[in-house]
C-alpha atoms as a PDB file:
ATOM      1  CA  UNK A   1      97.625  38.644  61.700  1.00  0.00           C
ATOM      2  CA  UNK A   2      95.371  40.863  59.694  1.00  0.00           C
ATOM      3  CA  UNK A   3      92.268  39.849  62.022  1.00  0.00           C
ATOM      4  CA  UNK A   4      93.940  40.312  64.965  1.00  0.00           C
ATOM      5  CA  UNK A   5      94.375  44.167  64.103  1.00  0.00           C
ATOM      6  CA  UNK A   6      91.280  44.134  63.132  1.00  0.00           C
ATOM      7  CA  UNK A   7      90.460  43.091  66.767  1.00  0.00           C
ATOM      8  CA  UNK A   8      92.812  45.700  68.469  1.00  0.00           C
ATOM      9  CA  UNK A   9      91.092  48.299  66.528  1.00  0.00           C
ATOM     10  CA  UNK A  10      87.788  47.236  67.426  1.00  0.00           C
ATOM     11  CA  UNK A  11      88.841  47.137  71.175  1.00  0.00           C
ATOM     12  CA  UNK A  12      90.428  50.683  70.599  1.00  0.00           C
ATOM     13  CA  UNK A  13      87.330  51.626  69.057  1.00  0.00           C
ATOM     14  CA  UNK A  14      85.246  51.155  72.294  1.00  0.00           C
ATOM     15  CA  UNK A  15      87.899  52.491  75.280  1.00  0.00           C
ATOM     16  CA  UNK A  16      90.105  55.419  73.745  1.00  0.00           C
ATOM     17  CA  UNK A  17      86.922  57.942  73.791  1.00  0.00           C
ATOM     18  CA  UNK A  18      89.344  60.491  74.947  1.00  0.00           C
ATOM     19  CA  UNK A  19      91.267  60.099  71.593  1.00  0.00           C
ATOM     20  CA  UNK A  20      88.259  60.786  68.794  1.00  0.00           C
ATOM     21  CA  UNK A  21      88.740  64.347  68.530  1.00  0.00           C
ATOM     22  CA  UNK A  22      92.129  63.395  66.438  1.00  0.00           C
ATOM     23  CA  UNK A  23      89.697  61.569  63.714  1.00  0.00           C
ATOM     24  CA  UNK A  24      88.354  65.234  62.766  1.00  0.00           C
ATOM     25  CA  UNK A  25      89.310  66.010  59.258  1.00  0.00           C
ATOM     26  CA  UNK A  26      90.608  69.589  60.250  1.00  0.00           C
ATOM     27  CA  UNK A  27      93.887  69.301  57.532  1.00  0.00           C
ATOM     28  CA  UNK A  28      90.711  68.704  54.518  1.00  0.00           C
ATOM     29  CA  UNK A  29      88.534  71.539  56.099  1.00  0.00           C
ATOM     30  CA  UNK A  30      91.830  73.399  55.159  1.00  0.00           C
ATOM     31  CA  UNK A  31      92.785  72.203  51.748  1.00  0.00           C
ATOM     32  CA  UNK A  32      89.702  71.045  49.788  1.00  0.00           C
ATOM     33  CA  UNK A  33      88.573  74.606  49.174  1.00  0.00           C
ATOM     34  CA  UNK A  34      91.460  75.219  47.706  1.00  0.00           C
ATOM     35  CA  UNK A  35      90.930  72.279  45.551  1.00  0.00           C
ATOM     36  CA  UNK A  36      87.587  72.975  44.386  1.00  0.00           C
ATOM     37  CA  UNK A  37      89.615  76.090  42.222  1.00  0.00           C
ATOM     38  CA  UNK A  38      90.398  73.154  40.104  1.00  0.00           C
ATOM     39  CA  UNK A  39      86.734  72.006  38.986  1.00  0.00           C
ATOM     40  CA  UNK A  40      85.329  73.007  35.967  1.00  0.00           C
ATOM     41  CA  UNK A  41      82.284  72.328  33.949  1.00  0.00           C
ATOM     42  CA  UNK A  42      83.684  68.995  31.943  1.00  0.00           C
ATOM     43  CA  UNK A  43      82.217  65.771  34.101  1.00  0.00           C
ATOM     44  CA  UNK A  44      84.895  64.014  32.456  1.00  0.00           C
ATOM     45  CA  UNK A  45      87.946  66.124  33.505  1.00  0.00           C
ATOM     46  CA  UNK A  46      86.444  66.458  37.058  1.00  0.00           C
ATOM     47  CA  UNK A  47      86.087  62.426  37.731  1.00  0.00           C
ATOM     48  CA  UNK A  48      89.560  61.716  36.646  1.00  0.00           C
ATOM     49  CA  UNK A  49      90.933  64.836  38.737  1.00  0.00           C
ATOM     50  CA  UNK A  50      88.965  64.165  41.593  1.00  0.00           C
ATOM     51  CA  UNK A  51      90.021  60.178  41.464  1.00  0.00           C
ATOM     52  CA  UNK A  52      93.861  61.202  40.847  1.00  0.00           C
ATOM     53  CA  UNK A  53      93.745  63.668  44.414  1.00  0.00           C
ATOM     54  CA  UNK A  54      91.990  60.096  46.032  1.00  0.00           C
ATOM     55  CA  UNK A  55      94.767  58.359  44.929  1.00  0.00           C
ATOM     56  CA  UNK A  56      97.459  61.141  46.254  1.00  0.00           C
ATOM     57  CA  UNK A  57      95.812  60.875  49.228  1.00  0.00           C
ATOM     58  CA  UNK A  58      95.819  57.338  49.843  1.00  0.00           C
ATOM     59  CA  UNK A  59      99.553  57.044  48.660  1.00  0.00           C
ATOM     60  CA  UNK A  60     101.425  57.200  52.035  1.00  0.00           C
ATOM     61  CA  UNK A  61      98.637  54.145  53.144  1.00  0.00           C
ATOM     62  CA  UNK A  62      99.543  52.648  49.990  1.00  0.00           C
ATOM     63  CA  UNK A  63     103.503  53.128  50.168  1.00  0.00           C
ATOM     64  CA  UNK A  64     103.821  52.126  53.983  1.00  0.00           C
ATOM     65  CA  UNK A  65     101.123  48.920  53.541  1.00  0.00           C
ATOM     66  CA  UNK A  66     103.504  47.769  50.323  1.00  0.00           C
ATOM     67  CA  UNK A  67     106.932  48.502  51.871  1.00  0.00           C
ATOM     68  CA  UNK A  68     105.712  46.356  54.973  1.00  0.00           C
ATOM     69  CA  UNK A  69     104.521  43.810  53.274  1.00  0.00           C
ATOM     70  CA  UNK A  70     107.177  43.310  50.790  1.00  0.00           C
ATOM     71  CA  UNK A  71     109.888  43.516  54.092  1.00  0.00           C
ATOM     72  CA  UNK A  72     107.657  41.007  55.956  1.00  0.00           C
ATOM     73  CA  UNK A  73     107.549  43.317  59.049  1.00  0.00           C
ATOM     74  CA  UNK A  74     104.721  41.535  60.820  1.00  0.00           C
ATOM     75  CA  UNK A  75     104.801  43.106  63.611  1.00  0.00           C
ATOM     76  CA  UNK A  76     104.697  46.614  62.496  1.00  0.00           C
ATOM     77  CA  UNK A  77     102.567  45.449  60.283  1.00  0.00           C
ATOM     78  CA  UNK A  78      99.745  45.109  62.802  1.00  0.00           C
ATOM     79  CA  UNK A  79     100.391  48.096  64.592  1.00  0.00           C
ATOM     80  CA  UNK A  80      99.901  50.796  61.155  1.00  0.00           C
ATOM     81  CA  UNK A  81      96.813  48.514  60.802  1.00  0.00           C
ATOM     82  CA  UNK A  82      96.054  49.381  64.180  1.00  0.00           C
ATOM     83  CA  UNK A  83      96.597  52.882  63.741  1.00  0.00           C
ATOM     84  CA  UNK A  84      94.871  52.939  60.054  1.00  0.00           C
ATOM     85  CA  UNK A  85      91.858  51.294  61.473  1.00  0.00           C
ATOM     86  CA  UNK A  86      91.428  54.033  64.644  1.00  0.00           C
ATOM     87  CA  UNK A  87      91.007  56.646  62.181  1.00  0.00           C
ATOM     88  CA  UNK A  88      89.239  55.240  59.442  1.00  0.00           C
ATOM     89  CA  UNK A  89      86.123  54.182  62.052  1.00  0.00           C
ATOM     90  CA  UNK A  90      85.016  57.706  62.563  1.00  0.00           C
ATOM     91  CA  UNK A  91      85.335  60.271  62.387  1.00  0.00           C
ATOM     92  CA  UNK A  92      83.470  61.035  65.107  1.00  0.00           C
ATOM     93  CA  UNK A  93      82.111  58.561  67.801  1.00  0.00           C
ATOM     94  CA  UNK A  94      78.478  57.604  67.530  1.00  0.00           C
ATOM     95  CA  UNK A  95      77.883  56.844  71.047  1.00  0.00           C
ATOM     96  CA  UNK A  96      79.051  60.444  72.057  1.00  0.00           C
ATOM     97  CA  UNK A  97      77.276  62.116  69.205  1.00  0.00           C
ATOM     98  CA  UNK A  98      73.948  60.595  70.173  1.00  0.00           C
ATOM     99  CA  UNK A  99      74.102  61.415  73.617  1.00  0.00           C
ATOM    100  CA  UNK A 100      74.694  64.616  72.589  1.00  0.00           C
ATOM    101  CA  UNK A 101      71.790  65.060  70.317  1.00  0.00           C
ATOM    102  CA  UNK A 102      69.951  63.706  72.908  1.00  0.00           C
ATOM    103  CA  UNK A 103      70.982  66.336  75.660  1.00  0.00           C
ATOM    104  CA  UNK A 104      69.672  68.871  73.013  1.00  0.00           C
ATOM    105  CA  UNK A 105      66.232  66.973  72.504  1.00  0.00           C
ATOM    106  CA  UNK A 106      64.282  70.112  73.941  1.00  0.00           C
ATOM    107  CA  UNK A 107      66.077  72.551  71.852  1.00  0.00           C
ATOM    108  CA  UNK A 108      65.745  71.656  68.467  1.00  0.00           C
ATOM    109  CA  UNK A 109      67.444  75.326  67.160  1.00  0.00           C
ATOM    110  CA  UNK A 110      70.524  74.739  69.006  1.00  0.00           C
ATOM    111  CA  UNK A 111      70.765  70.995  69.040  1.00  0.00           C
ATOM    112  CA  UNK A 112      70.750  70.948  64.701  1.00  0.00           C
ATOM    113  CA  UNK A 113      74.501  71.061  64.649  1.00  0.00           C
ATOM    114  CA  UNK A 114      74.459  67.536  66.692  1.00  0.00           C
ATOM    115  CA  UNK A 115      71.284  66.614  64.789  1.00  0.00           C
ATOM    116  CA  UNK A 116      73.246  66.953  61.107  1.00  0.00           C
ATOM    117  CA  UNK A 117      76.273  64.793  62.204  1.00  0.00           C
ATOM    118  CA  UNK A 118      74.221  62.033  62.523  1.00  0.00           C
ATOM    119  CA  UNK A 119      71.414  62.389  59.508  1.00  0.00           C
ATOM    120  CA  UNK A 120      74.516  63.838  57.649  1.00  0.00           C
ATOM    121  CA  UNK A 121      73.460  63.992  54.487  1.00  0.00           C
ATOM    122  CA  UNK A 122      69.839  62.170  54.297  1.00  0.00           C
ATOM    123  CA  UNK A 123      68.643  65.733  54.750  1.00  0.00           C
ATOM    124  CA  UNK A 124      70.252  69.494  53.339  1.00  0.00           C
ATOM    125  CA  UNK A 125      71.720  70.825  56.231  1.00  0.00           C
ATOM    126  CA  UNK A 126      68.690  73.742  55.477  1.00  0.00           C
ATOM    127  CA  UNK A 127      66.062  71.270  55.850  1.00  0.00           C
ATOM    128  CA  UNK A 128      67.312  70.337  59.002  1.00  0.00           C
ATOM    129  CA  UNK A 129      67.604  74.055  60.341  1.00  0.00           C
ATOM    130  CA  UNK A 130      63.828  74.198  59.407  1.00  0.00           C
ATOM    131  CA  UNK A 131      62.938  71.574  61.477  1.00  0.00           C
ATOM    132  CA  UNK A 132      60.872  72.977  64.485  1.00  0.00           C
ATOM    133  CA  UNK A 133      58.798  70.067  65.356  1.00  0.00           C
ATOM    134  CA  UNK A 134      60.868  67.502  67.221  1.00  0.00           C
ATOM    135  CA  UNK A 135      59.078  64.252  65.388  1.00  0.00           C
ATOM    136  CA  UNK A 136      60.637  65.051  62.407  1.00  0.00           C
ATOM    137  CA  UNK A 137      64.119  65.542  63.643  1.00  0.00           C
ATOM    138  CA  UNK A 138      64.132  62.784  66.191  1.00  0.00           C
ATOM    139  CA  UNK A 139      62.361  60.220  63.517  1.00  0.00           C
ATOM    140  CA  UNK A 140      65.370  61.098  60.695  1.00  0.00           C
ATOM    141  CA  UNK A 141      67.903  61.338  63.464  1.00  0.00           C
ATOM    142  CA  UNK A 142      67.092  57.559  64.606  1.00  0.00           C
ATOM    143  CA  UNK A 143      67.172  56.195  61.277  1.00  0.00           C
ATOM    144  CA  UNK A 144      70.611  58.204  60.972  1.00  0.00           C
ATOM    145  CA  UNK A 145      71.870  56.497  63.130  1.00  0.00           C
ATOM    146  CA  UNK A 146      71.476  53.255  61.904  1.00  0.00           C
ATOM    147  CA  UNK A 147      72.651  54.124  58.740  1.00  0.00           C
ATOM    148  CA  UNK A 148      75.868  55.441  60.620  1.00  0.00           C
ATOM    149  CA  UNK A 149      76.627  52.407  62.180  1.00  0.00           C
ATOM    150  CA  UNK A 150      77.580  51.132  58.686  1.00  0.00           C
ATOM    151  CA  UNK A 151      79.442  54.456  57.718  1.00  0.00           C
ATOM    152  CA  UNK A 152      81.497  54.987  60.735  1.00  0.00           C
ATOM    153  CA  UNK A 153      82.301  51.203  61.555  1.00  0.00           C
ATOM    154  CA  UNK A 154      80.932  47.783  59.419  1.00  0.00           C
ATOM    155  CA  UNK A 155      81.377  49.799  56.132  1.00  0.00           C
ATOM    156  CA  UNK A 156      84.846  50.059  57.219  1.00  0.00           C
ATOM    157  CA  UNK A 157      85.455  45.919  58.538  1.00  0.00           C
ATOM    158  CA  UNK A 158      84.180  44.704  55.847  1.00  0.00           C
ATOM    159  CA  UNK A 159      86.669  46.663  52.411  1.00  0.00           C
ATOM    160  CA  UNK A 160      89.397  46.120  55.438  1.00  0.00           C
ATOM    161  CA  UNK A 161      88.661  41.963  54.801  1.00  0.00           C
ATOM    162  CA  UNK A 162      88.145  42.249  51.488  1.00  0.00           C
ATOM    163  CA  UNK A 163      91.643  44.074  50.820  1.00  0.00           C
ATOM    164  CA  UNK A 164      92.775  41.502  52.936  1.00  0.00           C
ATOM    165  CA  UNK A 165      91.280  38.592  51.260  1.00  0.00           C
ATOM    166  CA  UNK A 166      93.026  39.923  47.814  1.00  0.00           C
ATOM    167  CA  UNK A 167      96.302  40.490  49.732  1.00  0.00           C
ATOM    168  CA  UNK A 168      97.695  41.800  53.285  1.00  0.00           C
ATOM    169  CA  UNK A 169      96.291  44.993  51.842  1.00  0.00           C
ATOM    170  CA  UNK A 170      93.582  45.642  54.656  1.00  0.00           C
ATOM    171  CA  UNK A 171      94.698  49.174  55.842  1.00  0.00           C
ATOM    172  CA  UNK A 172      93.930  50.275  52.013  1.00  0.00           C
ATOM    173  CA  UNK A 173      90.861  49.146  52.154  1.00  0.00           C
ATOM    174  CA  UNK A 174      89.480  50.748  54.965  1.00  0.00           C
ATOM    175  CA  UNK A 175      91.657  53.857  54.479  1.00  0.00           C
ATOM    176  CA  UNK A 176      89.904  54.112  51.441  1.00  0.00           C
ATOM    177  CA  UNK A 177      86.263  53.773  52.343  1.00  0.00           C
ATOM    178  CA  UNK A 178      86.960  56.577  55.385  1.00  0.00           C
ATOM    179  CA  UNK A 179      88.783  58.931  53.212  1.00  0.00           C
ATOM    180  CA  UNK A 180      86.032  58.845  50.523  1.00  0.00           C
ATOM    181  CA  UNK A 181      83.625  59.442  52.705  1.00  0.00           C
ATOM    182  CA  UNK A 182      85.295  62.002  54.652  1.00  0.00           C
ATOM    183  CA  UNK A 183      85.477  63.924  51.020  1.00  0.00           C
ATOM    184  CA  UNK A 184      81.730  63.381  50.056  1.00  0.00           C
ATOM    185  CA  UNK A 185      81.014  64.722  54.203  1.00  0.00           C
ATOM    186  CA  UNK A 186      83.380  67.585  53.830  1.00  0.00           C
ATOM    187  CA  UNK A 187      81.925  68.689  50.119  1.00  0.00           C
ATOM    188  CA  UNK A 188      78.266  68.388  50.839  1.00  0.00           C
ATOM    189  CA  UNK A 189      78.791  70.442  54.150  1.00  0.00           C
ATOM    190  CA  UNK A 190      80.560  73.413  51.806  1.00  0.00           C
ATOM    191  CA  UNK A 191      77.743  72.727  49.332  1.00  0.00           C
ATOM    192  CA  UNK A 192      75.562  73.812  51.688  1.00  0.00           C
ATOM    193  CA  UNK A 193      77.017  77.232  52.435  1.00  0.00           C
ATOM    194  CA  UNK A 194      75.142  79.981  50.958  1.00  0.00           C
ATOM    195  CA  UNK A 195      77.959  82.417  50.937  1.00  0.00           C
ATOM    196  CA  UNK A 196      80.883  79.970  50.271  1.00  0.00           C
ATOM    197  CA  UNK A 197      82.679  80.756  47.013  1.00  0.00           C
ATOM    198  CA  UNK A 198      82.878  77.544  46.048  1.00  0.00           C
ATOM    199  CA  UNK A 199      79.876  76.096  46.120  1.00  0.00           C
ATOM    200  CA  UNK A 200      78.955  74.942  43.073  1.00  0.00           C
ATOM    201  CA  UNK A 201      82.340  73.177  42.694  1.00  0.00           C
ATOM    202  CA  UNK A 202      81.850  71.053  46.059  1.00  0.00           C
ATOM    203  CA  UNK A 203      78.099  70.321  44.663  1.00  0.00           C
ATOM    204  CA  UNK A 204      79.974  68.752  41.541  1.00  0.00           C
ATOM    205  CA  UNK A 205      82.652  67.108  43.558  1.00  0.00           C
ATOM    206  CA  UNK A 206      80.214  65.680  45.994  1.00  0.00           C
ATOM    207  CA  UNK A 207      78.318  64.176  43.152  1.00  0.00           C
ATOM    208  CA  UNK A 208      81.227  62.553  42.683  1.00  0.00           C
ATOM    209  CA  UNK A 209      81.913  61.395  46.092  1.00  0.00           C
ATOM    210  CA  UNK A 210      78.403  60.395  46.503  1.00  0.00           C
ATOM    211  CA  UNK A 211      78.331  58.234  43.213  1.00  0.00           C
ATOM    212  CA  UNK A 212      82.043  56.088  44.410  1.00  0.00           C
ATOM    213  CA  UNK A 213      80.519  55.753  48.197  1.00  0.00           C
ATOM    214  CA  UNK A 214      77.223  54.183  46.569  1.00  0.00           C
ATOM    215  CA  UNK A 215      79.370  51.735  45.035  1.00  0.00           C
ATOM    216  CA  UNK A 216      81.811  51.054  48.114  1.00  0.00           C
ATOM    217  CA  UNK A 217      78.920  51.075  50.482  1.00  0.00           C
ATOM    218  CA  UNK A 218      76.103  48.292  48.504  1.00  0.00           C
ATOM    219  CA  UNK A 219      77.355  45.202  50.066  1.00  0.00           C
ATOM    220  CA  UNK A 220      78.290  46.385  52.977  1.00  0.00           C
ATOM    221  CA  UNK A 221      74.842  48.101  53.851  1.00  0.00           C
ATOM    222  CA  UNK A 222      72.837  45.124  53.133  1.00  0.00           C
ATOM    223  CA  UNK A 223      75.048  43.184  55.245  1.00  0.00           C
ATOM    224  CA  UNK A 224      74.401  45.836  57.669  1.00  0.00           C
ATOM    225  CA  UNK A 225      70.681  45.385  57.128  1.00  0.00           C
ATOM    226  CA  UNK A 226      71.291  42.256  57.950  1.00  0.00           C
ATOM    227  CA  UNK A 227      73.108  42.175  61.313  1.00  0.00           C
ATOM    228  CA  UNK A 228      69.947  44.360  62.166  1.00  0.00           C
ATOM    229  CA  UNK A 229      67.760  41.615  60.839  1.00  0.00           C
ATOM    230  CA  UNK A 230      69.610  39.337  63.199  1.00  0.00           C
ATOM    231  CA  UNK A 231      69.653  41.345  66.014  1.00  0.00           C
ATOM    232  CA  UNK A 232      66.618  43.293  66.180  1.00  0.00           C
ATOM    233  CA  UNK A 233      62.709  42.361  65.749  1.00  0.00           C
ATOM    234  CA  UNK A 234      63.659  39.232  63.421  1.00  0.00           C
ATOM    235  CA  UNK A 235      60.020  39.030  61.417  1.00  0.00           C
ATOM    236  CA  UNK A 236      59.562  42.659  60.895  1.00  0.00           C
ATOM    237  CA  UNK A 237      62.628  43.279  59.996  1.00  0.00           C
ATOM    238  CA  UNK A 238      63.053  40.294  57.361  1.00  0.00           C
ATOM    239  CA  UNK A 239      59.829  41.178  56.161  1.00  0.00           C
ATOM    240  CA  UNK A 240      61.134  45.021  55.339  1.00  0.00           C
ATOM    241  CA  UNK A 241      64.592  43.536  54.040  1.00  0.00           C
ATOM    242  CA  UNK A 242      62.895  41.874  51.521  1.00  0.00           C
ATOM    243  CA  UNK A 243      60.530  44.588  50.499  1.00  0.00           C
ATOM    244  CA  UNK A 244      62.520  48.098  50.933  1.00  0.00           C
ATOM    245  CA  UNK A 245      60.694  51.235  48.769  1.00  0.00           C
ATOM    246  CA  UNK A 246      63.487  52.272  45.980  1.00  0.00           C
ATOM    247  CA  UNK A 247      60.949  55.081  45.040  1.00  0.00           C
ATOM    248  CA  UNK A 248      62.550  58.074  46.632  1.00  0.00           C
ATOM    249  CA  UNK A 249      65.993  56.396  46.200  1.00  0.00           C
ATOM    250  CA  UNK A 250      67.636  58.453  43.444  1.00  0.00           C
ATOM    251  CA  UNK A 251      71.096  56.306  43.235  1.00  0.00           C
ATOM    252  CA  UNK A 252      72.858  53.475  44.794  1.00  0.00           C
ATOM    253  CA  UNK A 253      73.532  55.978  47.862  1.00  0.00           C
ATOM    254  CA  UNK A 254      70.510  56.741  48.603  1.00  0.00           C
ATOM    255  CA  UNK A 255      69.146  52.671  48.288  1.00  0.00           C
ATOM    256  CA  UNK A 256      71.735  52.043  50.581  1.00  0.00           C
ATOM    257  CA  UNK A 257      70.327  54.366  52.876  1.00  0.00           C
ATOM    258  CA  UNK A 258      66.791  52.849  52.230  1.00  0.00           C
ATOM    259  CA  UNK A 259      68.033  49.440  53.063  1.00  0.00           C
ATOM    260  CA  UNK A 260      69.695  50.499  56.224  1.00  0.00           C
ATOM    261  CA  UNK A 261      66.933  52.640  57.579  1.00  0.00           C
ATOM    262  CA  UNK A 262      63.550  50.509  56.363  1.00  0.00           C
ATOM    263  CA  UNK A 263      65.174  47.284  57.732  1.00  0.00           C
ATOM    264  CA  UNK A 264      66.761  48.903  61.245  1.00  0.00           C
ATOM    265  CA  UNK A 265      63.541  50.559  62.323  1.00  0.00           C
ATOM    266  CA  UNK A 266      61.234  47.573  61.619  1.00  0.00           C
ATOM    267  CA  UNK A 267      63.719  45.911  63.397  1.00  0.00           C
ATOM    268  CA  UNK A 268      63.277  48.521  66.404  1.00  0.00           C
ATOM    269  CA  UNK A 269      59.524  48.579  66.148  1.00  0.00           C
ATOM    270  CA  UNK A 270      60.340  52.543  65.906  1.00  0.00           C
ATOM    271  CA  UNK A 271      56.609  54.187  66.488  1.00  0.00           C
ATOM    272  CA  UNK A 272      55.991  56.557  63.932  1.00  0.00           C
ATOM    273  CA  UNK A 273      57.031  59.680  63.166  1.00  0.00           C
ATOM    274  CA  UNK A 274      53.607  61.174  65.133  1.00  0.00           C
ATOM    275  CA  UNK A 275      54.380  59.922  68.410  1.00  0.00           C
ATOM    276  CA  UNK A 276      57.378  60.663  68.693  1.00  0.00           C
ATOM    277  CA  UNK A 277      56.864  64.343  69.735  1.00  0.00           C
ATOM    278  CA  UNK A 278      57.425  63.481  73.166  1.00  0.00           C
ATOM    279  CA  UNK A 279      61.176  63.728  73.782  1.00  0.00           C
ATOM    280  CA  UNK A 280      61.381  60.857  76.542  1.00  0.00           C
ATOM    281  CA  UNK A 281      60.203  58.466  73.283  1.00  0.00           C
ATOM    282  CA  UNK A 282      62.302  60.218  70.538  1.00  0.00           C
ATOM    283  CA  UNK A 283      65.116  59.748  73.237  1.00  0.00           C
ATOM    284  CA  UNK A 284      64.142  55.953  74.061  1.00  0.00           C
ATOM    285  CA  UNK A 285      63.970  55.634  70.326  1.00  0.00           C
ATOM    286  CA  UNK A 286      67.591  57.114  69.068  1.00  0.00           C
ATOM    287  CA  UNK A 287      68.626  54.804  72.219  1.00  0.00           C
ATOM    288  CA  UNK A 288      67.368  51.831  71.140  1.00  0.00           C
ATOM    289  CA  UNK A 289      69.106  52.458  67.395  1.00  0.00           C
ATOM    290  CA  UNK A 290      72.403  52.776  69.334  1.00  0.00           C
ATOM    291  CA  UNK A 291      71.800  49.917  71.209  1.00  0.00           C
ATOM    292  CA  UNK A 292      70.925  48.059  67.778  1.00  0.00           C
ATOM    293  CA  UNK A 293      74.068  48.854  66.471  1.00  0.00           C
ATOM    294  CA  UNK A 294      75.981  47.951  69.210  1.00  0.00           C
ATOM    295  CA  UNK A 295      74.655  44.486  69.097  1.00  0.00           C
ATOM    296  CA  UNK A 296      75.216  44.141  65.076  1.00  0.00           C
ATOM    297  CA  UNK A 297      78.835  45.242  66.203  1.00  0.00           C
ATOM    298  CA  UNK A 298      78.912  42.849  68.768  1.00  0.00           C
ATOM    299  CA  UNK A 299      77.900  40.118  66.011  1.00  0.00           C
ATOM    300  CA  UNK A 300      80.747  40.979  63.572  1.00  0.00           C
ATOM    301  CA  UNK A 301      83.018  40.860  66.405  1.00  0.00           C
ATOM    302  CA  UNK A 302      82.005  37.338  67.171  1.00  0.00           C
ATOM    303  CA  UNK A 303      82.253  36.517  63.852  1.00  0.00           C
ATOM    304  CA  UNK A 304      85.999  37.981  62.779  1.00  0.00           C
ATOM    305  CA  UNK A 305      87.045  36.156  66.594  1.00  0.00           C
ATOM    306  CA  UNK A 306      86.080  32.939  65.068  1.00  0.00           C
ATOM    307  CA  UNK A 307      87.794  33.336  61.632  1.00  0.00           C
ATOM    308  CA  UNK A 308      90.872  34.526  63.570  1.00  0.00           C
ATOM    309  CA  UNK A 309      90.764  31.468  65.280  1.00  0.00           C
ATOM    310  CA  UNK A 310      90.672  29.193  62.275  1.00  0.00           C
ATOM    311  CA  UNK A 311      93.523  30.803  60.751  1.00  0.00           C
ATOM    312  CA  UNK A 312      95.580  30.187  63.714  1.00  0.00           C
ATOM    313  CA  UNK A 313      94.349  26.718  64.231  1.00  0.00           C
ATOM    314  CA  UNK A 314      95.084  25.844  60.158  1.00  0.00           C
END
């Protein structure tokens, strides 16, 4: 039951395009500044506030998951795990938001808005802006996007299995990984406002954010890693799995990143960053990480089909 949602939300994933533009967070781009009013200096006081507003959050997930389990309505069951599921991969769609950057490819000015929704925040949205020579923006863009593919959708699978492993608490699970990383998104961006009042307080809170989706996100990227490995050029990219450069990794965020991105382009055979000034390569290239992370999605599909077929068949 739990993997056949999962199923239907994949499937939903790939044919409602026409529906993503209800994933964006507008409601948060709303309230959170009004939030940060409540962070102050104490570390302390600011964890525990900003884990009590996660867990506000989540309560209608939580409350509706419970009530439907504990009423064993089945079938409603699988359609608000449906419904959780279309909104927690997101929140935007990575196919469109590549072709998009990549209809901008001879602009780089103009095409830095579509360039920072898929580097998000592996670069300062400044750094980006000061990007005028298209191998550098093309070269973080591609390895972006592989580390979106675990963000936006395998991230997402794999706490909805392991809620669902505990208990027929999947929805939870990937409710939760979305929402927290909708809130570390949504604070880094105001972070990065030089005029925003609030500033400092969505530098703390993203801190914050940054340090629970470093946790949430470990396993998950290295199994990402290794759908790439699996998928992708097999030797180079085992090779990089096993020996990815921590050094400019600061936290577990940022080694998930370096797992995700060291391991996908070896397994791309990405040229580097030099050559791809040409925008017919740097386009080939962020085409060939989409296509990557297509066929890692393909390969967790596969897999949840079969494990939805042994649970019907014992």
């Amino acid at each position: 039951m739990n993997l056949l949602a999962l199923l239907i939300g994949i499937f939903l994933e790939t044919v409602t395009t026409r529906l993503f533009h209800l994933r964006a967070p507008r409601v948060a781009q709303v309230y959170i500044p009004k939030w940060f009013a409540l962070i102050k200096k104490n570390r302390l006081l600011n964890t525990l506030l900003v884990l009590l507003s996660l867990l506000l959050i989540l309560s209608p997930v939580v409350l509706i998951n419970v009530w439907l389990v504990l009423h064993d309505e089945k079938i409603l069951y699988i359609i608000f795990s449906v419904v959780v599921l279309f909104f927690s991969f997101g929140p935007h769609d990575l196919v469109s938001d590549v072709h998009d950057y990549q209809n901008a490819l001879k602009d780089p000015v103009s095409s830095a808005e579509k360039e920072a929704l898929l580097i998000e925040a592996a670069l300062p949205l400044t750094e980006i802006r000061e990007h005028r020579m298209l191998e550098a923006c093309s070269r973080s863009v591609t390895e972006g996007i592989l580390a979106q593919g675990n963000k936006r959708f395998f991230a997402v699978i794999f706490w909805y299995l392991i809620f669902t492993a505990i208990l027929p608490l999947g929805p939870i699970g990937a409710a939760l990984f979305r929402t927290t990383n909708s809130l570390r998104r949504e604070s880094f961006r105001i972070s990065q406002e030089e005029e925003n009042a609030y500033k400092q307080e969505a530098a703390k809170v993203n801190a914050i954010f940054r340090q629970i989706q470093g946790l949430l996100g470990y396993i998950p990227a290295r199994l990402t890693a290794l759908s790439y490995v699996l998928t992708g050029n097999y030797d180079r990219a085992m090779y990089a799995l096993k020996n990815v450069d921590y050094s400019q990794a600061s936290d577990f965020y940022a080694s998930n990143h370096a797992v995700m991105q060291q391991t996908g382009t070896a397994a791309l055979d990405t040229p580097d960053k030099l050559t791809m000034a040409d925008p017919e390569i740097a386009k080939d290239c962020t085409t060939e990480a989409l296509n990557l992370v297509k066929r890692s999605g393909l390969v967790w599909a596969v897999i949840i089909a079969l494990l939805t077929l042994w649970g019907t068949l014992n």
